[in-house]
C-alpha atoms as a PDB file:
ATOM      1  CA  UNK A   1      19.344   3.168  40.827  1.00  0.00           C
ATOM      2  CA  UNK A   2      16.080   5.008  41.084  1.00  0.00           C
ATOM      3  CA  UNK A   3      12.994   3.185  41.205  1.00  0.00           C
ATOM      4  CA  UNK A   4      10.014   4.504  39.392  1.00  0.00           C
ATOM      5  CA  UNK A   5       6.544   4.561  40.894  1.00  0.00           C
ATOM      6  CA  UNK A   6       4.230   3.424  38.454  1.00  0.00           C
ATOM      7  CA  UNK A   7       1.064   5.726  38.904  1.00  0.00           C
ATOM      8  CA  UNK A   8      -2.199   3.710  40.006  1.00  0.00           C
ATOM      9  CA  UNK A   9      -5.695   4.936  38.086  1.00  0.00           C
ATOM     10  CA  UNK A  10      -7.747   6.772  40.957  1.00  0.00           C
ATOM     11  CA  UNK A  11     -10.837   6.855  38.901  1.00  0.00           C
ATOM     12  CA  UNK A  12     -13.725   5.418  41.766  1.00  0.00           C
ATOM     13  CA  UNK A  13     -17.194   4.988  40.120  1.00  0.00           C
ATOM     14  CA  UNK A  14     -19.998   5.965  42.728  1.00  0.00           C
ATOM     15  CA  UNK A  15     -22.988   5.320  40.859  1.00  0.00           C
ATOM     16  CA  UNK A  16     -23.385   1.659  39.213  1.00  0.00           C
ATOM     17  CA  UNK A  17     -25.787   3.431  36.518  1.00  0.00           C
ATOM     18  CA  UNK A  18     -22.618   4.783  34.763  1.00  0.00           C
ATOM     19  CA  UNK A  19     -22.163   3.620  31.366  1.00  0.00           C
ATOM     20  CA  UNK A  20     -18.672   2.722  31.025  1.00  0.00           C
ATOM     21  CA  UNK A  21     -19.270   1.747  27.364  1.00  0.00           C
ATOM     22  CA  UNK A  22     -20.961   5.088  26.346  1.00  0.00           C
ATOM     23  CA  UNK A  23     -18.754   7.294  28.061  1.00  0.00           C
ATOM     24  CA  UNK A  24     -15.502   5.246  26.089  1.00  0.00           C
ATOM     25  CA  UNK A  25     -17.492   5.866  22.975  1.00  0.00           C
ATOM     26  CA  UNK A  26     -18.543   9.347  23.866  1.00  0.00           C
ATOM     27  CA  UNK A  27     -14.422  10.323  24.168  1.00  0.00           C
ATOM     28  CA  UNK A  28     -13.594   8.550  20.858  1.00  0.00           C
ATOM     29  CA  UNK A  29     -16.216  10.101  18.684  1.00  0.00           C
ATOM     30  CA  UNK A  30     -15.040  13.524  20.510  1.00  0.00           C
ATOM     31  CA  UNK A  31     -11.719  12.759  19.327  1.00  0.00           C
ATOM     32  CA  UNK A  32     -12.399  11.867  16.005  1.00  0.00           C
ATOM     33  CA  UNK A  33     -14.809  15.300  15.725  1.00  0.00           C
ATOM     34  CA  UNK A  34     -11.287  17.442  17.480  1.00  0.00           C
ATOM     35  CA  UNK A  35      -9.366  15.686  15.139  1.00  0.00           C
ATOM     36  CA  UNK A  36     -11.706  16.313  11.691  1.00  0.00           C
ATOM     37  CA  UNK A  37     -11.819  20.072  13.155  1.00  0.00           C
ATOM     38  CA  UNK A  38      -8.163  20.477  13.501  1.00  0.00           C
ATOM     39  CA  UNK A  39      -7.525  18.811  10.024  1.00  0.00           C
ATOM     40  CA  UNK A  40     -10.438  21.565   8.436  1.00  0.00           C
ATOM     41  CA  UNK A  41      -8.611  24.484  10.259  1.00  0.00           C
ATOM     42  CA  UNK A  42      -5.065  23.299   9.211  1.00  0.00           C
ATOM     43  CA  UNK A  43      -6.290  23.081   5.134  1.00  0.00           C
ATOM     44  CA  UNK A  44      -7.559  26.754   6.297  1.00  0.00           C
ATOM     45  CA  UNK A  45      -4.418  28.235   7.397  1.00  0.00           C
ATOM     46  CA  UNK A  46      -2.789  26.365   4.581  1.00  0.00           C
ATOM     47  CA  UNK A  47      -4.960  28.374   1.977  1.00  0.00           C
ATOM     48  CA  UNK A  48      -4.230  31.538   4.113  1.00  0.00           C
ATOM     49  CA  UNK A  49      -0.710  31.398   4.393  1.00  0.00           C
ATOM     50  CA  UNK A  50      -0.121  30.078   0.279  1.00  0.00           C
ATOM     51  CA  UNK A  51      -3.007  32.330  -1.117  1.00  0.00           C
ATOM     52  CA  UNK A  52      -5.359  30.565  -4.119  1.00  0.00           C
ATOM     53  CA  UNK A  53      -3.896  27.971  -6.455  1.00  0.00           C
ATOM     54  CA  UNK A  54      -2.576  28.777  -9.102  1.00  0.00           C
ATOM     55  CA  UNK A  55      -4.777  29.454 -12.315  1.00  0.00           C
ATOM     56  CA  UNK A  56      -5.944  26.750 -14.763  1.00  0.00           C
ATOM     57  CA  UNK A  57      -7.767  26.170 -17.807  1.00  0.00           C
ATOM     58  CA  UNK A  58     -10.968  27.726 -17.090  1.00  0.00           C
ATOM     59  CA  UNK A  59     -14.650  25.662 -17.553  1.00  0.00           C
ATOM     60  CA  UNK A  60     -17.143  28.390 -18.183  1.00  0.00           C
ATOM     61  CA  UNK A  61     -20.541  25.992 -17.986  1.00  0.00           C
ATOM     62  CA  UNK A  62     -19.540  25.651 -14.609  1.00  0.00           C
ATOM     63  CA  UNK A  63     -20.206  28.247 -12.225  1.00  0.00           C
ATOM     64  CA  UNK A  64     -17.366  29.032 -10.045  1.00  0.00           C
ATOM     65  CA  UNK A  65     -17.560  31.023  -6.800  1.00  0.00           C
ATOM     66  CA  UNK A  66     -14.515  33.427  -6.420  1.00  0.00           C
ATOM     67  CA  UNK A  67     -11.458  32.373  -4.878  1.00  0.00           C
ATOM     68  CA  UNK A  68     -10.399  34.175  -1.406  1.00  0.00           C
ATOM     69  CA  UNK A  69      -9.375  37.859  -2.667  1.00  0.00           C
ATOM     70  CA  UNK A  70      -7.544  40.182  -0.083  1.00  0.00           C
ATOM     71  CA  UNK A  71      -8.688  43.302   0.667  1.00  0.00           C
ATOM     72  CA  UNK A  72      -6.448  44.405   3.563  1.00  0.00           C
ATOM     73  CA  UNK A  73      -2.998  42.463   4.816  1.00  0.00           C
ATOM     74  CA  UNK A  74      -4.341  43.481   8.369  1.00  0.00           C
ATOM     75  CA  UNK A  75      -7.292  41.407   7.976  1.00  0.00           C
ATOM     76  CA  UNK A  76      -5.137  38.642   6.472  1.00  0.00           C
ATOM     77  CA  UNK A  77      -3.221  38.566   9.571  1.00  0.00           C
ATOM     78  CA  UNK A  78      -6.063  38.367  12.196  1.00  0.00           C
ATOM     79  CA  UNK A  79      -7.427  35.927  10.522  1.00  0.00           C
ATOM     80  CA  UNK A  80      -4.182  33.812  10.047  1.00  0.00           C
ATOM     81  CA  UNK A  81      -3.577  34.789  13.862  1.00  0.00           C
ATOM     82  CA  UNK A  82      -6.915  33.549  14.907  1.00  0.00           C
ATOM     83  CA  UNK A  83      -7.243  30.435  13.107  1.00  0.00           C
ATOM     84  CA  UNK A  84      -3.514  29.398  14.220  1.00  0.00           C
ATOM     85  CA  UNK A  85      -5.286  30.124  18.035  1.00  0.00           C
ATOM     86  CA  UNK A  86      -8.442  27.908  17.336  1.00  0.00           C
ATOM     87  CA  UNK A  87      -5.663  25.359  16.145  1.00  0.00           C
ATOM     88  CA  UNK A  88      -3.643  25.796  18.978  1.00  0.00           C
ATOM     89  CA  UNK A  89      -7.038  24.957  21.490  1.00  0.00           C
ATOM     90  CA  UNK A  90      -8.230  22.272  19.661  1.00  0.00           C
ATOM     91  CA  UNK A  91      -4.988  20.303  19.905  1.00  0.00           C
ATOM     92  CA  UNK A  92      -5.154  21.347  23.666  1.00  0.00           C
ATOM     93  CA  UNK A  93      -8.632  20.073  24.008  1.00  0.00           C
ATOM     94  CA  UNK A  94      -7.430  16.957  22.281  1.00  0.00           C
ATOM     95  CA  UNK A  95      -4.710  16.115  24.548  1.00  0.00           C
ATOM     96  CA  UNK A  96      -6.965  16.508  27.499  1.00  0.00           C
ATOM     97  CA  UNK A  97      -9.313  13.919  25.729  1.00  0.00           C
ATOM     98  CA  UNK A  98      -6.880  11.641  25.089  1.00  0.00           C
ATOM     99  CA  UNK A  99      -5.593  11.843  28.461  1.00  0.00           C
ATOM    100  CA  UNK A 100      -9.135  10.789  29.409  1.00  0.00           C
ATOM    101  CA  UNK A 101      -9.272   7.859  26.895  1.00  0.00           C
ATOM    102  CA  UNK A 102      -5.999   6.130  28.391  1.00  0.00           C
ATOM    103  CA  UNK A 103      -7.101   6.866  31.751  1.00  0.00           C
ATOM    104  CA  UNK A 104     -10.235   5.092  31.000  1.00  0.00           C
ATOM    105  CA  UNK A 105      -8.300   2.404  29.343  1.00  0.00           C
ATOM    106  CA  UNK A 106      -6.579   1.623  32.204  1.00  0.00           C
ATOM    107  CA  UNK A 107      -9.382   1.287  34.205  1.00  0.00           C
ATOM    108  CA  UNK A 108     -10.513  -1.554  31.616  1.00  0.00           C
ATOM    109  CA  UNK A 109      -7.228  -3.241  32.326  1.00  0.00           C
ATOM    110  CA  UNK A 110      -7.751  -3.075  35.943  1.00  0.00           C
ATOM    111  CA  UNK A 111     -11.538  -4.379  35.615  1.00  0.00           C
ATOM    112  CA  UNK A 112      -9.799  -6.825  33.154  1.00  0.00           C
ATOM    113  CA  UNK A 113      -7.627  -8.010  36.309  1.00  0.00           C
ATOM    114  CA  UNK A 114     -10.617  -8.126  39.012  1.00  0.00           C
ATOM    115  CA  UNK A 115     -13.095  -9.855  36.803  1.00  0.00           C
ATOM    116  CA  UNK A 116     -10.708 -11.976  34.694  1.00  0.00           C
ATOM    117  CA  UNK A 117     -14.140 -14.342  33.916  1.00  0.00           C
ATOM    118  CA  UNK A 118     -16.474 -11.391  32.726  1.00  0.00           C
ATOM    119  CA  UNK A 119     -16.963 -12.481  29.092  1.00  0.00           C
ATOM    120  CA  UNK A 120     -18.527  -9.014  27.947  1.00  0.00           C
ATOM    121  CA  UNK A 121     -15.770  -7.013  29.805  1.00  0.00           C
ATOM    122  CA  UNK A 122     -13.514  -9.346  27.659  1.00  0.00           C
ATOM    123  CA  UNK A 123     -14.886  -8.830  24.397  1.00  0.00           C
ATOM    124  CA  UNK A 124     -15.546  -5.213  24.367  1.00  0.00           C
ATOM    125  CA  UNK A 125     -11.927  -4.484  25.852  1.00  0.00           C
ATOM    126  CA  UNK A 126     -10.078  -6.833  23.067  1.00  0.00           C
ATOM    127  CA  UNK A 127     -12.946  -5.330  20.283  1.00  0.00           C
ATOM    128  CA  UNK A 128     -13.911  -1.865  20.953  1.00  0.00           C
ATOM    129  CA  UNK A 129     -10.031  -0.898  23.296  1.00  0.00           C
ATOM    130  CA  UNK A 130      -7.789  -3.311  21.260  1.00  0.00           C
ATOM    131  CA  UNK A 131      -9.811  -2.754  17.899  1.00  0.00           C
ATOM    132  CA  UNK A 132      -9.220  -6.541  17.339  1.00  0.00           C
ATOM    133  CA  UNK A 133     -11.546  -8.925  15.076  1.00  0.00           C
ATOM    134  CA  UNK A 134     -14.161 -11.247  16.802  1.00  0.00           C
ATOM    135  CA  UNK A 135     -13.114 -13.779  14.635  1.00  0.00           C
ATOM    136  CA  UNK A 136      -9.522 -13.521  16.160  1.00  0.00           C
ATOM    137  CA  UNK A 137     -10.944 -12.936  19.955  1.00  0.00           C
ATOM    138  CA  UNK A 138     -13.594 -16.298  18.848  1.00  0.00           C
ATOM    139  CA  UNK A 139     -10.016 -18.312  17.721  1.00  0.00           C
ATOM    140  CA  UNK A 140      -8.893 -17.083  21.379  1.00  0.00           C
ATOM    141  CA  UNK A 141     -10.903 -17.307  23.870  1.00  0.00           C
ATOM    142  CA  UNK A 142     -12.165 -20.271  25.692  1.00  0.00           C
ATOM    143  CA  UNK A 143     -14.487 -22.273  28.570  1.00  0.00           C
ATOM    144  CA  UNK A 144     -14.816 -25.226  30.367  1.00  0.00           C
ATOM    145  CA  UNK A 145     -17.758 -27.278  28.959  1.00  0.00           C
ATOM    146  CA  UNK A 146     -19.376 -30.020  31.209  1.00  0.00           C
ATOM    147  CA  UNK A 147     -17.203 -32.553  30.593  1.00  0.00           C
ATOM    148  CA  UNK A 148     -13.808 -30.567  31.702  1.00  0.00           C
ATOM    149  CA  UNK A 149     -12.822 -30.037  28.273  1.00  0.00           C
ATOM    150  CA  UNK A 150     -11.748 -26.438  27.054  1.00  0.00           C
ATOM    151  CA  UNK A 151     -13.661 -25.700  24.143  1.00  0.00           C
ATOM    152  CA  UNK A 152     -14.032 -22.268  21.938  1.00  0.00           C
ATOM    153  CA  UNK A 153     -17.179 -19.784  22.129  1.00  0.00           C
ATOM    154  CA  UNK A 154     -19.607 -20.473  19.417  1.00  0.00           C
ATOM    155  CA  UNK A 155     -19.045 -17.356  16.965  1.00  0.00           C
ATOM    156  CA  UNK A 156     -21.950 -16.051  17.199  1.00  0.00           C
ATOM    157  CA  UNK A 157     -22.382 -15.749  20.751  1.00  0.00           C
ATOM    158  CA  UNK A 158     -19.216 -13.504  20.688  1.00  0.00           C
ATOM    159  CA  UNK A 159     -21.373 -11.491  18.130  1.00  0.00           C
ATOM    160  CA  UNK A 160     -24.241 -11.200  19.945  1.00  0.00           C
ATOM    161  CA  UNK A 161     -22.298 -10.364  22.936  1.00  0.00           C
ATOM    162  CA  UNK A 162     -20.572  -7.535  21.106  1.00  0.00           C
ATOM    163  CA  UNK A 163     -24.258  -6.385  19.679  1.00  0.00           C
ATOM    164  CA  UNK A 164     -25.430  -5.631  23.089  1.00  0.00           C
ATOM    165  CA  UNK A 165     -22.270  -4.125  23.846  1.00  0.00           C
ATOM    166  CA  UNK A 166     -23.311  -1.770  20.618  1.00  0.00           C
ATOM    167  CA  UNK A 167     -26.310  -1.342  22.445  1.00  0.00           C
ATOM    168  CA  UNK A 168     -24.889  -0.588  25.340  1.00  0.00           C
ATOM    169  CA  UNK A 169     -22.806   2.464  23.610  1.00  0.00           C
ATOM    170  CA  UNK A 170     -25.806   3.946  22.395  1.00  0.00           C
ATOM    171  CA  UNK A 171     -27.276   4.259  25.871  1.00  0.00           C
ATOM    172  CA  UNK A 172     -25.860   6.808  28.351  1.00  0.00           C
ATOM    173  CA  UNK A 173     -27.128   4.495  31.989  1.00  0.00           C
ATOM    174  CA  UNK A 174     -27.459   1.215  32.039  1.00  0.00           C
ATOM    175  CA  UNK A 175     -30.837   1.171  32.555  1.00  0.00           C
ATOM    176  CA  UNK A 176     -32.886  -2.045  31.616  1.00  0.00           C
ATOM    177  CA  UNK A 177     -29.227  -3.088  30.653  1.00  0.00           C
ATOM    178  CA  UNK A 178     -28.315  -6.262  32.480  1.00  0.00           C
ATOM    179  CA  UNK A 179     -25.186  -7.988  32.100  1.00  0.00           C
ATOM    180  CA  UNK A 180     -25.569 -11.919  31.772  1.00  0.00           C
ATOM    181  CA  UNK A 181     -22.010 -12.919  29.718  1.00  0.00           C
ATOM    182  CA  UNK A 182     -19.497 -14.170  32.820  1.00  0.00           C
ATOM    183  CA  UNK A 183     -17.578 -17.187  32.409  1.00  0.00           C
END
């Protein structure tokens, strides 16, 4: 029996004005922008490779603009050619940012493990990683209140918590950004 290593993150963070919330949020919206860009060039090489539709009943008090006519097959080609390239990088460049995404997320789950009590670590890993509800991370999570009981967040502290999270997204240092939400 072989026994597999399991591979440990090595991401070390030098500077404590690193955003860890804006650069997660920076990589998703990149990937949802690779993603839109790959869909747009796939529906391109789609009409390229099929040529127009085919004709229909024609509305003449609507102005149409012509449909893609072919001059040359050459052309046709390159162009097919080149598109299927800019595909070909894109999905490339996503991979790489995905890659970067689960790296990051796994540096979450390691935080996760160190500060187990960090509220806002909590709730933006279960939220914003996990894409749960706050009214199912509300139903979950829960504290000690002075008497020794364990009670539930109030709601809306779990909402205001993920509001300056929000915030915090926006902003690419943590500047004037203090965090105040451990357990």
């Amino acid at each position: 029996m072989e026994s597999k290593k399991k591979e440990v993150n090595t991401i070390t963070v030098l500077d404590e004005d690193i955003n860890i919330y804006y650069v997660y949020n920076t990589l998703k919206q990149q990937i949802y922008s690779i993603n839109k860009s790959i869909d747009k060039l796939k529906k391109r090489l789609d009409i390229l490779i099929k040529g127009p539709q085919d004709v229909k009943a024609q509305q003449y008090d609507k102005v149409v603009s012509p449909s893609v006519k072919v001059e040359n097959v050459k052309e046709l080609f390159k162009e097919i050619e080149e598109t299927t390239r800019e595909i070909r990088e894109k999905e490339a460049e996503l991979e790489t940012k995905q890659r970067y995404k689960a790296e990051l997320e796994d540096t979450f789950r390691e935080l996760l493990q160190l500060r187990p009590h960090n509220l806002e670590l909590i709730v933006f890993y279960r939220r914003h990683v996990k894409e749960e509800s706050l009214k199912k991370i509300h139903r979950s999570l829960r504290r000690f209140n002075a008497y020794g009981e364990k009670v539930r967040y109030n709601y809306s502290y779990i909402r205001y918590i993920n509001t300056k999270i929000i915030e915090k997204m926006g902003k690419p240092n943590n500047s004037g950004l203090k965090s105040n939400t451990s357990l």
